[in-house]
Protein backbone atom coordinates (compact mmCIF):
# COMPACT_ATOMS: atom_id res chain seq x y z
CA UNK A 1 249.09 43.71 -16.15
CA UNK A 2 251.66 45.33 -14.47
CA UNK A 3 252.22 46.66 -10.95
CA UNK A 4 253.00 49.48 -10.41
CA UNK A 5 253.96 49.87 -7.00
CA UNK A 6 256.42 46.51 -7.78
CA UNK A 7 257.51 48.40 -10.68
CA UNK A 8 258.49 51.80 -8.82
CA UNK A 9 260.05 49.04 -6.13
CA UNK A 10 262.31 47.92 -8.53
CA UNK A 11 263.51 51.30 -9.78
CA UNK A 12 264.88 51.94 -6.98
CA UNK A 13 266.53 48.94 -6.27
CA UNK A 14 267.81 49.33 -9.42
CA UNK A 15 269.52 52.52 -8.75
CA UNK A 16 270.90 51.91 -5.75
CA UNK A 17 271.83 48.04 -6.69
CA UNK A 18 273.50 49.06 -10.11
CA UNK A 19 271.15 46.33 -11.33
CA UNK A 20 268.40 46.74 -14.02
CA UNK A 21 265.07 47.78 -13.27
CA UNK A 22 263.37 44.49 -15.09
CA UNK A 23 265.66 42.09 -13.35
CA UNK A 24 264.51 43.80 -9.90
CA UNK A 25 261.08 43.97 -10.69
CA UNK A 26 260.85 39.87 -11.46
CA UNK A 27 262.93 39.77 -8.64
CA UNK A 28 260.11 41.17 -6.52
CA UNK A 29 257.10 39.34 -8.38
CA UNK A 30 258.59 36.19 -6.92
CA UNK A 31 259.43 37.69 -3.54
CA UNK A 32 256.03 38.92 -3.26
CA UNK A 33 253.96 35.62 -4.99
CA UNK A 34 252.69 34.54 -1.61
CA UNK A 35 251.60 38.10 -0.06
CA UNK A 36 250.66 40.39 -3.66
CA UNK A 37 250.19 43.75 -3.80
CA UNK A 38 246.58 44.77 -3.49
CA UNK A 39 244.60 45.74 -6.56
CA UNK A 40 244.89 49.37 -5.18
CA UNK A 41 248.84 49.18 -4.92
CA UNK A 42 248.90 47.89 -8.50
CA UNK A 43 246.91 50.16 -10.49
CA UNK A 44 249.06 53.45 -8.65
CA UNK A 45 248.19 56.51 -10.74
CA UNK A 46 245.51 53.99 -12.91
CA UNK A 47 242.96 53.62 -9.94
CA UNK A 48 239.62 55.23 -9.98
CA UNK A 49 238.70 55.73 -6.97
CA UNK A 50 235.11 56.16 -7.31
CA UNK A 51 234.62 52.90 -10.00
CA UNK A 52 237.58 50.83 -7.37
CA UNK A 53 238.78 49.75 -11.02
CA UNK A 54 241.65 50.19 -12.95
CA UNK A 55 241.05 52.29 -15.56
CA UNK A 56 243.93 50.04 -17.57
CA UNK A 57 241.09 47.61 -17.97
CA UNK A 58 238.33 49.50 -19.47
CA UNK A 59 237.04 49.27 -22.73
CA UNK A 60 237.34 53.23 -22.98
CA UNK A 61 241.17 53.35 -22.01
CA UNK A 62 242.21 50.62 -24.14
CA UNK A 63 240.87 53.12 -26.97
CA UNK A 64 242.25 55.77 -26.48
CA UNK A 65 245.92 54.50 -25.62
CA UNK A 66 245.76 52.38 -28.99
CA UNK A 67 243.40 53.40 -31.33
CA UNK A 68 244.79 51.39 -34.04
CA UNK A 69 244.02 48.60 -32.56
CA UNK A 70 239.94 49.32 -32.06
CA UNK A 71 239.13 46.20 -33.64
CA UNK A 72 240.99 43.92 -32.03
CA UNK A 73 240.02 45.54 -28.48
CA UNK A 74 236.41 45.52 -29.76
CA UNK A 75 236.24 41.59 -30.43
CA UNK A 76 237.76 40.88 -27.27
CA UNK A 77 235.38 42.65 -25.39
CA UNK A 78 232.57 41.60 -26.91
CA UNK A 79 234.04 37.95 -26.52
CA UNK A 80 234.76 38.72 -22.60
CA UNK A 81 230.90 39.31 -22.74
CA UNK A 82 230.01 36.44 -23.85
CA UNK A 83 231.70 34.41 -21.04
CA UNK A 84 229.59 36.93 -18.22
C-alpha cells in the first residue's frame, strides 16, 4: 500500500528538484524506514474516520475500484479469514 502523505512529499520535491516523483518518493520510504508515517498520514483522503481504517483495505472498496477482478478479491478474503 501506498502512502499518501510520502507520495504528496515527493511531488513536491519533484517539482521543485526537477527530479521524478517515483525516484523522490523511494527516496523518502528509506529516509523515513526508522520513524513511518502513521496509519492516519498514509491512508490521506482513504481514512474513515469513524471505522480508523483505510477504506483501501476493505472488501467493499476493492469491489468497486475493480470489479473485474471480484473473484480474485473474493478468494483472498475468504483465505485472509481463514488465517483469523
Amino acid at each position: 500500500m501506498s502512502c499518501e502523505k510520502c507520495w504528496g512529499n515527493a511531488f513536491s520535491r519533484s517539482h521543485f528538484g526537477g527530479t521524478s516523483q517515483v525516484d523522490e518518493y523511494n527516496k523518502l520510504l528509506k529516509e523515513r524506514k526508522d520513524n513511518p508515517c502513521t496509519p492516519r498520514e498514509q491512508a490521506g483522503q482513504f481514512w474513515d474516520e469513524e471505522k480508523q481504517i483505510d477504506i483501501r483495505t476493505t472488501k467493499e472498496w476493492l469491489l468497486k475500484t475493480w470489479p473485474n477482478e471480484k473473484e480474485e478479491i473474493e478468494k483472498r478474503f475468504k483465505e485472509k479469514e481463514k488465517q483469523l
